[in-house]
Protein backbone atom coordinates (compact mmCIF):
# COMPACT_ATOMS: atom_id res chain seq x y z
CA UNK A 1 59.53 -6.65 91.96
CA UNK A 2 56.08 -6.64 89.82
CA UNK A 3 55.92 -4.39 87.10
CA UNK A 4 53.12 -2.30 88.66
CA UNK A 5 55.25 -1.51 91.69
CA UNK A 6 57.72 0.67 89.29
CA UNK A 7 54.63 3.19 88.86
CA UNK A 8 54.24 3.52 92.95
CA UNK A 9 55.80 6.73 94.29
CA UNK A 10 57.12 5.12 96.69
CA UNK A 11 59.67 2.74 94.31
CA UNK A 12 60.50 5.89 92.62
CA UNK A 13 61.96 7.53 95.79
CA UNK A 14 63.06 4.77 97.02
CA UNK A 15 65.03 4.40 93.56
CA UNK A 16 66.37 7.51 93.35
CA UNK A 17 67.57 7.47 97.06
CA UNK A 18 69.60 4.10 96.17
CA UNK A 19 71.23 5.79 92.88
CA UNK A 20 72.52 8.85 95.44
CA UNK A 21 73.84 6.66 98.01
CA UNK A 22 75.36 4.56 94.94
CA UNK A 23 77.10 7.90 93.74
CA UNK A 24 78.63 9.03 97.06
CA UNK A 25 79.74 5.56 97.38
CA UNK A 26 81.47 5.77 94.30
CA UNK A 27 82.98 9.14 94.55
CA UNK A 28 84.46 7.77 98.64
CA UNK A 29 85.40 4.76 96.85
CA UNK A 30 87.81 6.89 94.54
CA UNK A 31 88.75 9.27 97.23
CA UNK A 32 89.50 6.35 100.09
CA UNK A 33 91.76 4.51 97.06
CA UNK A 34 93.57 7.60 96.17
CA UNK A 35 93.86 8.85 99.95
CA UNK A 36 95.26 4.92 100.56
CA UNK A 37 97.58 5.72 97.81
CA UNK A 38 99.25 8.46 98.59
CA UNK A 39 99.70 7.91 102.39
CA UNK A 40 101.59 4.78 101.15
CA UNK A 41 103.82 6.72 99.04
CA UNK A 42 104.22 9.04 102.03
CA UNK A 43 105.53 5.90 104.01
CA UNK A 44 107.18 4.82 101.55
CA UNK A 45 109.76 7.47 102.35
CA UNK A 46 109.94 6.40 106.30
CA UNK A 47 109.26 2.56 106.20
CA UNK A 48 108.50 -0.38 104.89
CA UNK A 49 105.52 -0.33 103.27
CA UNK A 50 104.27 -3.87 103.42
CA UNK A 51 101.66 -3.23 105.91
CA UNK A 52 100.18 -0.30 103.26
CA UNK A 53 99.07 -2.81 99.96
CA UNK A 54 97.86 -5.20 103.06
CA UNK A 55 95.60 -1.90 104.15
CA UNK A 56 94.83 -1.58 100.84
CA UNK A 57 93.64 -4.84 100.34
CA UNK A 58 92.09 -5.48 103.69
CA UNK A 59 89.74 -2.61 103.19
CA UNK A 60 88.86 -3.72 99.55
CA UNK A 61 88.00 -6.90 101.02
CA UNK A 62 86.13 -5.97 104.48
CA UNK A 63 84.07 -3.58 102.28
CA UNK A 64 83.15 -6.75 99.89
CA UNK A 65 82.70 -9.20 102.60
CA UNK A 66 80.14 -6.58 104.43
CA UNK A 67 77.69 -5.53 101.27
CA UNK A 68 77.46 -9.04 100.64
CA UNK A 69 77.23 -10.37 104.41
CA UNK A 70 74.52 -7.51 105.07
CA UNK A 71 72.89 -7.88 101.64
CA UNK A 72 72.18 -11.81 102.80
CA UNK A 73 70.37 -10.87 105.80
CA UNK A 74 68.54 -7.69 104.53
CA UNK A 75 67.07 -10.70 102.18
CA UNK A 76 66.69 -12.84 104.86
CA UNK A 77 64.93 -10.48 107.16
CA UNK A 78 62.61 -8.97 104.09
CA UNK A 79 61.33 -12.73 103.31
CA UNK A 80 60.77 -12.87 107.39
CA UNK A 81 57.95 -9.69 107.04
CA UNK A 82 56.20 -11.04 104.17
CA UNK A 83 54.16 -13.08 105.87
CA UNK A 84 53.10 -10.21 108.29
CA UNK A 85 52.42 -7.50 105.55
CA UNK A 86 50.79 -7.60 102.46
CA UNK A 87 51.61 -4.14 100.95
CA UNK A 88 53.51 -1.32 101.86
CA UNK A 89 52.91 2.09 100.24
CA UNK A 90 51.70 0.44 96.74
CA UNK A 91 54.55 -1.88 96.93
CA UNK A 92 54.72 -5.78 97.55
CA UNK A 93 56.61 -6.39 100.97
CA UNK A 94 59.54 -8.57 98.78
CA UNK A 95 60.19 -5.49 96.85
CA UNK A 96 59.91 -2.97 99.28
CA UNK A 97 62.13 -4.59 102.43
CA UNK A 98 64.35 -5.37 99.46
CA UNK A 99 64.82 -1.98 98.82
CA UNK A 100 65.15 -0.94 102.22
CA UNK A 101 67.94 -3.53 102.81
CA UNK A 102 69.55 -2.43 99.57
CA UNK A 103 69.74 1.36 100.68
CA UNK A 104 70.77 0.20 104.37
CA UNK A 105 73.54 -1.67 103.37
CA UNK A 106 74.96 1.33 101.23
CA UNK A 107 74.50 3.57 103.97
CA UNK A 108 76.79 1.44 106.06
CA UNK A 109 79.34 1.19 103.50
CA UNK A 110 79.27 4.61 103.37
CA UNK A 111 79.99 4.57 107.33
CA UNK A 112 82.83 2.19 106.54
CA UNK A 113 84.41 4.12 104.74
CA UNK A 114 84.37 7.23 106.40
CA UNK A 115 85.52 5.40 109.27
CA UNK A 116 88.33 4.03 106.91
CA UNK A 117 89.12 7.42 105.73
CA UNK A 118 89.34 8.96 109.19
CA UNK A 119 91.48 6.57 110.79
CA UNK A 120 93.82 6.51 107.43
CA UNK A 121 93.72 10.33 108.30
CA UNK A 122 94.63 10.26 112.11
CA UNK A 123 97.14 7.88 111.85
CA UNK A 124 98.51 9.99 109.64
CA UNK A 125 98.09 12.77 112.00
CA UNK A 126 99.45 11.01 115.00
CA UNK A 127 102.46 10.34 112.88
CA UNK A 128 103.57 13.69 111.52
CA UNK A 129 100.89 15.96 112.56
CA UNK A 130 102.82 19.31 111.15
CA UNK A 131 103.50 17.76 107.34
CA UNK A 132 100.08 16.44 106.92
CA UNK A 133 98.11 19.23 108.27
CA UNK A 134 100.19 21.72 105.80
CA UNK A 135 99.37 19.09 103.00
CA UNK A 136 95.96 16.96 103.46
CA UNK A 137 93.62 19.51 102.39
CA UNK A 138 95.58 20.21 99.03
CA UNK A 139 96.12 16.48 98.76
CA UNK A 140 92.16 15.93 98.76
CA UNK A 141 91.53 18.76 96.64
CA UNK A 142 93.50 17.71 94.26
CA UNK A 143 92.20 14.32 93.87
CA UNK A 144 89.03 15.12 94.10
CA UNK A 145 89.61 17.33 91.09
CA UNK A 146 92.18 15.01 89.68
CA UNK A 147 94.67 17.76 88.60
CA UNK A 148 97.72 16.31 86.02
CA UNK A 149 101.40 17.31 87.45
CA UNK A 150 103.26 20.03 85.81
CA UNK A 151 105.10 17.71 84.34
CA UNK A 152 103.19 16.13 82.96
CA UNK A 153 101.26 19.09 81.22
CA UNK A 154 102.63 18.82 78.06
CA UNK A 155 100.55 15.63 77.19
CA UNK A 156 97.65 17.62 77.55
CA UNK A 157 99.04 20.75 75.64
CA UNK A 158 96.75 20.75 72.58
CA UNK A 159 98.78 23.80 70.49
CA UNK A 160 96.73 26.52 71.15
CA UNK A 161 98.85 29.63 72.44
CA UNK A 162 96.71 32.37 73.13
CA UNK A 163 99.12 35.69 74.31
CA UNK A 164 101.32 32.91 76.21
CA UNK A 165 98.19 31.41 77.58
CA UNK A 166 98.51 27.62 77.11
CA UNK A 167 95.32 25.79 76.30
CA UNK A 168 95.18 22.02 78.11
CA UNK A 169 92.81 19.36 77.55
CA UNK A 170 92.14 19.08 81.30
CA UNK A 171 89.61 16.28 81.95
CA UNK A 172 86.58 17.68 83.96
CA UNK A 173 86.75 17.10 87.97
CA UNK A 174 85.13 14.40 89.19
CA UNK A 175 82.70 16.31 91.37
CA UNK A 176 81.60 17.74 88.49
CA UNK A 177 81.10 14.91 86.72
CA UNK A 178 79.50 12.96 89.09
CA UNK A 179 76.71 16.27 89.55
CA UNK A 180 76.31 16.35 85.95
CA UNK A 181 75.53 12.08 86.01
CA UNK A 182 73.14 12.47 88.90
CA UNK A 183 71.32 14.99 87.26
CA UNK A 184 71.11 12.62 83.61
CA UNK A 185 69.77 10.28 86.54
CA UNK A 186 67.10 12.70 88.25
CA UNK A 187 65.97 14.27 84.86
CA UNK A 188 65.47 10.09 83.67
CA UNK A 189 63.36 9.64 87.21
CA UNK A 190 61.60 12.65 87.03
CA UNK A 191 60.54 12.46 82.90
CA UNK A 192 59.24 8.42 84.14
CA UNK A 193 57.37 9.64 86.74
CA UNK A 194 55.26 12.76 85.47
CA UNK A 195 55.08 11.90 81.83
CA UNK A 196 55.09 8.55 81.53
CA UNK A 197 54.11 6.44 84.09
CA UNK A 198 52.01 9.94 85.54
CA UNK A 199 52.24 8.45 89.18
CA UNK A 200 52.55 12.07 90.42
CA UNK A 201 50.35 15.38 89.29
CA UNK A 202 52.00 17.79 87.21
CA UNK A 203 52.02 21.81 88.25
CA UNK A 204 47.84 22.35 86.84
CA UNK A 205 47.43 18.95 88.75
CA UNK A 206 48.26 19.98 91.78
CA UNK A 207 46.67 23.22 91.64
CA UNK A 208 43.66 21.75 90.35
CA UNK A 209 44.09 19.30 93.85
CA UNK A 210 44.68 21.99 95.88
CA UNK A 211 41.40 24.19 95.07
CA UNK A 212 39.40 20.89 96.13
CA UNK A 213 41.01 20.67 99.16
CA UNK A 214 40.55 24.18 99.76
CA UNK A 215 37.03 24.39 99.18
CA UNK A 216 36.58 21.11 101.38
CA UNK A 217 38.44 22.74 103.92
CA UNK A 218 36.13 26.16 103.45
CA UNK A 219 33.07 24.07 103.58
CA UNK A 220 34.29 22.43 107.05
CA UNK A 221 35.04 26.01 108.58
CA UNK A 222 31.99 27.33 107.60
CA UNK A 223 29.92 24.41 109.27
CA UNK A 224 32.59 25.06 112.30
CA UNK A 225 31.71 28.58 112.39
CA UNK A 226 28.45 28.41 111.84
CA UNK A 227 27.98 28.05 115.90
CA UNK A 228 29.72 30.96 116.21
CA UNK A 229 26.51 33.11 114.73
CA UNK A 230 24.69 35.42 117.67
CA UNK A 231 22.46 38.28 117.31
CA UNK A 232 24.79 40.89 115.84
CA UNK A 233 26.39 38.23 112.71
CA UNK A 234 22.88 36.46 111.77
CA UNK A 235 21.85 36.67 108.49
CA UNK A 236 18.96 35.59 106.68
CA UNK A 237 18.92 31.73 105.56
CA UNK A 238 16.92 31.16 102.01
CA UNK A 239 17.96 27.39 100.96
CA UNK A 240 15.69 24.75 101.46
CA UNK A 241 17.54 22.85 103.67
CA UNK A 242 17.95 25.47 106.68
CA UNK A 243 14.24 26.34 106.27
CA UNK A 244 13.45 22.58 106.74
CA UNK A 245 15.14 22.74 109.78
CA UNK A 246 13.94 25.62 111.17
CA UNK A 247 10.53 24.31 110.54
CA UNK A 248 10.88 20.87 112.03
CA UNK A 249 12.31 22.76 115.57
CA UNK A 250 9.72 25.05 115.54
CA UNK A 251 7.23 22.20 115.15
CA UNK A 252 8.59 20.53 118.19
CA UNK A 253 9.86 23.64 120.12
CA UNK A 254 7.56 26.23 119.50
CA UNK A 255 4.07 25.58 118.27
CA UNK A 256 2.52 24.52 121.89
CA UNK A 257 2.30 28.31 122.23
CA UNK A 258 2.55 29.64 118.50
CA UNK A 259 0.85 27.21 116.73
CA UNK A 260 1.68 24.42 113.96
CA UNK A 261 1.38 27.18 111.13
CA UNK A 262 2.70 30.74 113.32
CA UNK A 263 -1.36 31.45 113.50
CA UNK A 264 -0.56 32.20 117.21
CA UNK A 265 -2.26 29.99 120.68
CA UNK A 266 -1.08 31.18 124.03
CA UNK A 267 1.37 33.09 122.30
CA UNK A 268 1.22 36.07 119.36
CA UNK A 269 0.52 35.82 115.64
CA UNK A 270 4.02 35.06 114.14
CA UNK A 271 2.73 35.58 110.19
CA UNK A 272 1.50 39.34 110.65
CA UNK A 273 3.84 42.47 110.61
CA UNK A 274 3.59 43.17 114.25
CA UNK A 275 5.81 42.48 116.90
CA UNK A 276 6.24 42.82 120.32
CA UNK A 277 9.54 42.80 120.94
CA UNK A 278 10.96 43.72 116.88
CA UNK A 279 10.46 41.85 113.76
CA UNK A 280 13.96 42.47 112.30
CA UNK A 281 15.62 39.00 111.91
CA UNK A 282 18.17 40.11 114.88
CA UNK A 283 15.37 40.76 117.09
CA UNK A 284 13.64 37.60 116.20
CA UNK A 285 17.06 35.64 117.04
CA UNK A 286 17.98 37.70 120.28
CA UNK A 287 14.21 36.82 121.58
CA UNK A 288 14.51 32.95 120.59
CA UNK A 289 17.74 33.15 122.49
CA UNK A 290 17.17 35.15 125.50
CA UNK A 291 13.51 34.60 126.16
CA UNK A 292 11.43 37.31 128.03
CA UNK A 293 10.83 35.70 131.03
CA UNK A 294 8.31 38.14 132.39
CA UNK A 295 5.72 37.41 129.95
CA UNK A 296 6.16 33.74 129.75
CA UNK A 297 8.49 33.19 126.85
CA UNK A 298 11.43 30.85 128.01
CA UNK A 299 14.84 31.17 126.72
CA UNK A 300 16.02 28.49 124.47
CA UNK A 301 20.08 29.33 124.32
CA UNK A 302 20.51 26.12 126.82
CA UNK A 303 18.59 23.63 124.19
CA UNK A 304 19.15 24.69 120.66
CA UNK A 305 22.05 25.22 119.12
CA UNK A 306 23.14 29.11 117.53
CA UNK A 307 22.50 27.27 114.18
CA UNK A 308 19.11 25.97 115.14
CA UNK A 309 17.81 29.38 116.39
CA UNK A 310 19.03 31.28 113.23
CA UNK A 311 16.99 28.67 111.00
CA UNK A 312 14.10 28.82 113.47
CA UNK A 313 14.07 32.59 112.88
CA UNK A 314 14.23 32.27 109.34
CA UNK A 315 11.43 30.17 108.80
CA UNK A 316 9.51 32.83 110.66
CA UNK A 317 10.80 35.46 108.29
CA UNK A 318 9.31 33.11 105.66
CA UNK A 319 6.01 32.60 107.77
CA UNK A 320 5.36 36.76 106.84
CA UNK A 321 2.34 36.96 105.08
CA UNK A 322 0.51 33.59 104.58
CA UNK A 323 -2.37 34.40 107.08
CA UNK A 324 -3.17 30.75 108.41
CA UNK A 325 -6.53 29.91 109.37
CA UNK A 326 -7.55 31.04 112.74
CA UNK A 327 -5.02 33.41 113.41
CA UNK A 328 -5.05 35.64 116.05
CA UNK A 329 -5.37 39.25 115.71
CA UNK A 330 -2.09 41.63 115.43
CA UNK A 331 -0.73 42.63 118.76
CA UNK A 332 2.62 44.83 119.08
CA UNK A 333 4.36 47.29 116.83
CA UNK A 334 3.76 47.22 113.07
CA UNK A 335 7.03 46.18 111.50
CA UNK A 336 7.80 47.16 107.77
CA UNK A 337 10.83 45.64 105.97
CA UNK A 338 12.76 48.36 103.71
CA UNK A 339 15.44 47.62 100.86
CA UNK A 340 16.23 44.24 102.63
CA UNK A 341 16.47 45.95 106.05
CA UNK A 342 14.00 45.42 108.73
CA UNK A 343 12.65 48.86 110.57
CA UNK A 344 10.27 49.07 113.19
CA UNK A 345 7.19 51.41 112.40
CA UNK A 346 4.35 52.72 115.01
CA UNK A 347 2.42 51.59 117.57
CA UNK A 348 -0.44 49.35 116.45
CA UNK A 349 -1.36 48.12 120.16
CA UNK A 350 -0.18 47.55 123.78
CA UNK A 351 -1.89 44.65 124.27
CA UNK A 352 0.37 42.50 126.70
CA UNK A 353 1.40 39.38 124.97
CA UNK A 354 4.08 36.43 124.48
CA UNK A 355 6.65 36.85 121.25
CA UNK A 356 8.64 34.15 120.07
């Protein structure tokens, strides 16, 4: 394995998963030996108990003769990829299928001995179902938690007589033990990993990481929604940008009948205060939209997008004012804008004509 693969997530996990399986392996490994032990003692009362060191030994073998059988052809097969792959997750394929055929192999182990363990168990059963159902659960506690005899107790008796309360230097249980070693082992991973090799963010990392995703996220829901935008949600667009636009669609769309500067041709003045049909930027976007069909004005809903007509009625907002040469003279109502709101005012003319 190179050097720089240690630093890959990907090892590390890959690591620590191999440690755990190691540790369970270990702790079966000292149950299936003690469970092995003690049915043998247990026959050793009924029968001959050749066949039990022979069980003993055959599953100490089969267990060595399969890691090492499967360990060969997790190699094998890992050298047979490399060829096919050139990296995997950060990781050179030698290292990685290594890995995986390291952790494969322990999980069948594992099986193995489970399998072990259960049919040491139900033979044990079949045999004299009523003595080891009353006992097996106490037997396994026990060694899991490795508890001394009584007699036995006054080896561990250190002196200490507390209001007839023995004190005994009990050796913590192996379950414990084991925990307190995996987590020696996780805090070792962990400590490599964020503040030393930094492969992964630490807590103001990842928050940091998550507000850019977040606002990348906003930004594409915002251009997603922006579609959504109709007559009643428009608002006014200032930035340079959405004014461009709006100008190069009203260019194309709109100036045959408006002119290239809003001075007005076939249809109104667009630069003026007066409207036909409203000046507010609502009316301006329903009458882009919908058209008014009676006095010529076509609707556009069918070839511009809701995007397109709410920067096409901006740029007309931004038309207000700059009296182009040749305009045509005012024709609708006088429109005033107040505090930001638009508000129609009176009657200037009835003149028929077109709106935009």
């Amino acid at each position: 394995m190179q050097n720089a693969s240690i630093y890959q997530p990907l090892a590390i996990i890959l690591i620590v998963v191999m440690l755990f399986l190691l540790l369970v392996i270990g702790i079966l490994a000292n149950v299936l030996m003690g469970s092995i032990d003690w049915f043998r003692q247990k026959e050793k009362e009924e029968e001959n108990n050749k066949d039990g060191g022979a069980g003993k030994a055959a599953v100490i073998t089969s267990l060595v003769l399969l890691f090492s059988t499967l360990s060969v052809h997790a190699q094998e097969a890992a050298e047979e990829t490399v060829a096919a792959v050139q990296q995997i997750g950060g990781l050179t394929p030698t290292a990685f299928y290594t890995m995986i055929g390291v952790i494969g192999v322990e999980l069948l182990v594992i099986m193995v001995m489970l399998l072990q363990l259960r049919s040491l168990i139900r033979k044990n059963v079949e045999r004299k179902p009523s003595v080891f159902q009353a006992t097996k659960l106490k037997a396994l506690w026990e060694k899991l938690n490795k508890f001394k005899p009584v007699e036995q107790e006054s080896e561990l008796d250190t002196g200490h007589d507390y209001d007839g309360i023995r004190e005994l230097n009990n050796r913590l249980p192996p379950w414990w033990l084991y925990g307190f070693y995996f987590s020696i082992i996780f805090a070792v991973v962990y400590l490599w990993r964020y503040h030393v090799a930094e492969s992964a963010p630490l807590s103001a990392q990842e928050l940091e990481i998550a507000m850019k995703q977040a606002e990348i996220e906003k930004e594409a829901y915002l251009k997603r929604s922006a579609n959504n935008v109709d007559e009643n949600t428009v608002v006014l667009l200032t930035d340079a940008s959405a004014l461009a636009g709006g100008k190069k669609v009203y260019e194309q769309s709109c100036s045959p009948c408006h002119g290239m500067s809003g001075e007005g041709s076939v249809g109104p003045n667009l630069t003026d205060d007066h409207w036909l049909h409203g000046g507010s930027l609502s009316d301006i976007f329903k009458s882009i939209k919908y058209g008014w069909p009676e006095k010529g004005m076509r609707s556009w809903k069918e070839d511009l997008s809701p995007v397109q007509i709410a920067q096409i009625a901006s740029y007309l907002k931004s038309l207000r004012g700059t009296n182009p040469p040749n305009a045509k003279e005012p024709q609708g109502e006088l429109y005033v804008e107040e505090d930001g709101a638009a508000a129609p005012a009176d009657a200037a003319s009835d003149a028929p004509a077109t709106n935009n």
